[in-house]
Protein backbone atom coordinates (compact mmCIF):
# COMPACT_ATOMS: atom_id res chain seq x y z
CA UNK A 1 18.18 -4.40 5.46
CA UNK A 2 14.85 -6.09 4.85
CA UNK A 3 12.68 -6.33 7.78
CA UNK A 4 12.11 -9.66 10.02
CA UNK A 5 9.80 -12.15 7.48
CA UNK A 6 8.41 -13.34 10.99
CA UNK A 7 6.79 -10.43 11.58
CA UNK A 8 4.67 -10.47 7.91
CA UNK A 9 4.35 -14.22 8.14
CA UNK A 10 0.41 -14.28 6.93
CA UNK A 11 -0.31 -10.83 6.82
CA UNK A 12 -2.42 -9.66 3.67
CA UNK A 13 -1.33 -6.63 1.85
CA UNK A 14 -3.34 -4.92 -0.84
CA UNK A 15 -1.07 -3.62 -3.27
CA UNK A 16 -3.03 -0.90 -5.69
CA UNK A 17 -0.99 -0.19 -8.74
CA UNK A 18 -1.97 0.15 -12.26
CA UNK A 19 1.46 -0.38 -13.76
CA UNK A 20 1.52 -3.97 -14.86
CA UNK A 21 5.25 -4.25 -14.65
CA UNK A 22 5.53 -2.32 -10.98
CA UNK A 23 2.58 -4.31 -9.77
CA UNK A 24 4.73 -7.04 -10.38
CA UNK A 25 7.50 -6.12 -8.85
CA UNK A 26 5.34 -5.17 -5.33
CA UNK A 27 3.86 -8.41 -5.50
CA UNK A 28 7.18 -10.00 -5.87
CA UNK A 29 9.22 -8.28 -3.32
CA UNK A 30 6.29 -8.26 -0.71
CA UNK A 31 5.65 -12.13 -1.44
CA UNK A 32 9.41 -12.76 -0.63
CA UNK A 33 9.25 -10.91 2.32
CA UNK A 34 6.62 -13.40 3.90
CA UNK A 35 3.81 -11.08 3.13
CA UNK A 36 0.46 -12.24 0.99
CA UNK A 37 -0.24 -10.00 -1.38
CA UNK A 38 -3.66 -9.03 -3.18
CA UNK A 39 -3.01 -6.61 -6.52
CA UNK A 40 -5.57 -3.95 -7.51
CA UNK A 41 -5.29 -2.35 -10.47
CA UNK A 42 -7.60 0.48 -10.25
CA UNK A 43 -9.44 2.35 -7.62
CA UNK A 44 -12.41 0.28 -8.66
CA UNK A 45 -10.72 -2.64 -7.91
CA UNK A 46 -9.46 -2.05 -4.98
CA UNK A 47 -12.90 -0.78 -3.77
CA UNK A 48 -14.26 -4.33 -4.53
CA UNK A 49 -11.36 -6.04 -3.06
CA UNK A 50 -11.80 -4.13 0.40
CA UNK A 51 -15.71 -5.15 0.34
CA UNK A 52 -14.58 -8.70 0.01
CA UNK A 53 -11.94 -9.18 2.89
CA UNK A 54 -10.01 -7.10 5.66
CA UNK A 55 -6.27 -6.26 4.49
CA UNK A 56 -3.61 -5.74 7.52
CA UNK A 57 -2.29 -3.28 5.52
CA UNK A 58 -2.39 -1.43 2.20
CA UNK A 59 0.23 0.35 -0.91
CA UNK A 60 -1.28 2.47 -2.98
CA UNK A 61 -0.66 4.39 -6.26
CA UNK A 62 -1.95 8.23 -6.08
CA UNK A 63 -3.05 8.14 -9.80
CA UNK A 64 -4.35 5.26 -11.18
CA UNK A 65 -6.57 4.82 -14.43
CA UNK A 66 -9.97 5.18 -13.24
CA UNK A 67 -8.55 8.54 -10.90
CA UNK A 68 -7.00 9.44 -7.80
CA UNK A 69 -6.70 6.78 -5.27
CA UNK A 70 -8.16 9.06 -2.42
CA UNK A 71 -11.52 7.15 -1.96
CA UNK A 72 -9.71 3.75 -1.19
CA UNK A 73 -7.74 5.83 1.33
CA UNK A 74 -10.58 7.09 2.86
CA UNK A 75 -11.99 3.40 3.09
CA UNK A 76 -8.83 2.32 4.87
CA UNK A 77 -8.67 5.26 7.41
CA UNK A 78 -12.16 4.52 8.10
CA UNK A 79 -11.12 0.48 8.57
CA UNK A 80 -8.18 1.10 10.66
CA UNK A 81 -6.56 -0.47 8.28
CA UNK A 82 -2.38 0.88 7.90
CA UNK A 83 -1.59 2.46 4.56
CA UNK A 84 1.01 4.01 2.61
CA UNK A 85 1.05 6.40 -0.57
CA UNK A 86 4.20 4.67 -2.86
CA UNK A 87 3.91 7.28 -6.33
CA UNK A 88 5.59 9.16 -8.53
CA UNK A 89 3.01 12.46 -7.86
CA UNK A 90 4.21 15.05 -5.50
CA UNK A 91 3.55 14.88 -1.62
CA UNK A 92 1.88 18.58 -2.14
CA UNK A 93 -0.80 16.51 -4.17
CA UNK A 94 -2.13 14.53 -1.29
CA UNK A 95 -4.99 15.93 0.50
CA UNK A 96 -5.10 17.27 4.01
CA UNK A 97 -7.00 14.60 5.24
CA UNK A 98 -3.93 12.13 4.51
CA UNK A 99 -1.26 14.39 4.55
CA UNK A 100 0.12 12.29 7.74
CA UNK A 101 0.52 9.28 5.67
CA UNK A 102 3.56 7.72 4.95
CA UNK A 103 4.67 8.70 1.02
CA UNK A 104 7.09 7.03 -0.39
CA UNK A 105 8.62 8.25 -3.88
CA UNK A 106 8.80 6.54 -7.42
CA UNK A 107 11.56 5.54 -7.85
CA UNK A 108 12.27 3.95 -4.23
CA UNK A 109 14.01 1.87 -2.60
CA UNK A 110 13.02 -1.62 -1.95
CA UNK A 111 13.93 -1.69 1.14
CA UNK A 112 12.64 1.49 2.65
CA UNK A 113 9.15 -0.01 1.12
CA UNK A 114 9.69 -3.19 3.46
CA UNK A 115 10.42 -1.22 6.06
CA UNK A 116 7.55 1.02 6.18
CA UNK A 117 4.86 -1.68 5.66
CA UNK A 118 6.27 -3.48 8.46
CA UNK A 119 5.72 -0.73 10.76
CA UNK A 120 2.72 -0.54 9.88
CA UNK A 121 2.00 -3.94 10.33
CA UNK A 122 3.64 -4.33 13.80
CA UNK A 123 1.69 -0.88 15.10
CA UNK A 124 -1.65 -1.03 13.55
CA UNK A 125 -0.80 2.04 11.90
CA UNK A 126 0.52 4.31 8.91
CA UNK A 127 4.35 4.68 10.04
């Protein structure tokens, strides 16, 4: 069950994916879900996009082009800004410092996805 659209209505998600085709999907699924939704593409990019604007909430790829993902994640934790890990890495790969993140597997389910960026939309938090 997808979570209540009221509850994203507005909310801007940073989706950071380097798979073209998967970024695409994210962007699809969260944009039907209410959510507005800014792609990065590599840890670069998502860098510049979190310079530019505050994100209620963030998806990110572990490994991505330009390397692991762990710098935006320290950017977010030190925003207060929610995040979850959504990769196809193992959970043992994560650093200590995030190991209390939500990680959700590749392949996942759609709505489990939903579900935890909701939370963390609705509690300020990683859920």
């Amino acid at each position: 069950m997808s979570p209540p659209v009221s509850s994203s209505t507005s909310k801007l998600i940073l989706v950071v994916e380097d798979e073209i085709e998967l970024s695409r999907l994210f962007i699809e699924v969260l944009s039907g879900a209410g959510y507005t939704v800014i792609p990065a593409y590599s840890v670069t990019d998502a860098l510049f996009a979190l310079a530019d604007q505050p994100f209620d909430a963030a998806i990110l790829d572990v490994e991505l082009r330009d390397g692991a993902v762990f710098p935006v994640a320290d950017r977010l934790a030190r925003l207060g800004t929610p995040y979850l890990f959504a990769s196809a890495v193992y959970l043992q790969a994560i650093p200590s410092a995030h190991k209390g993140i939500p990680f959700v597997s590749k392949p996942f389910e759609i709505d489990q996805l939903l579900s935890h960026v909701d939370r963390a939309i609705r509690t300020g938090k990683a859920a």
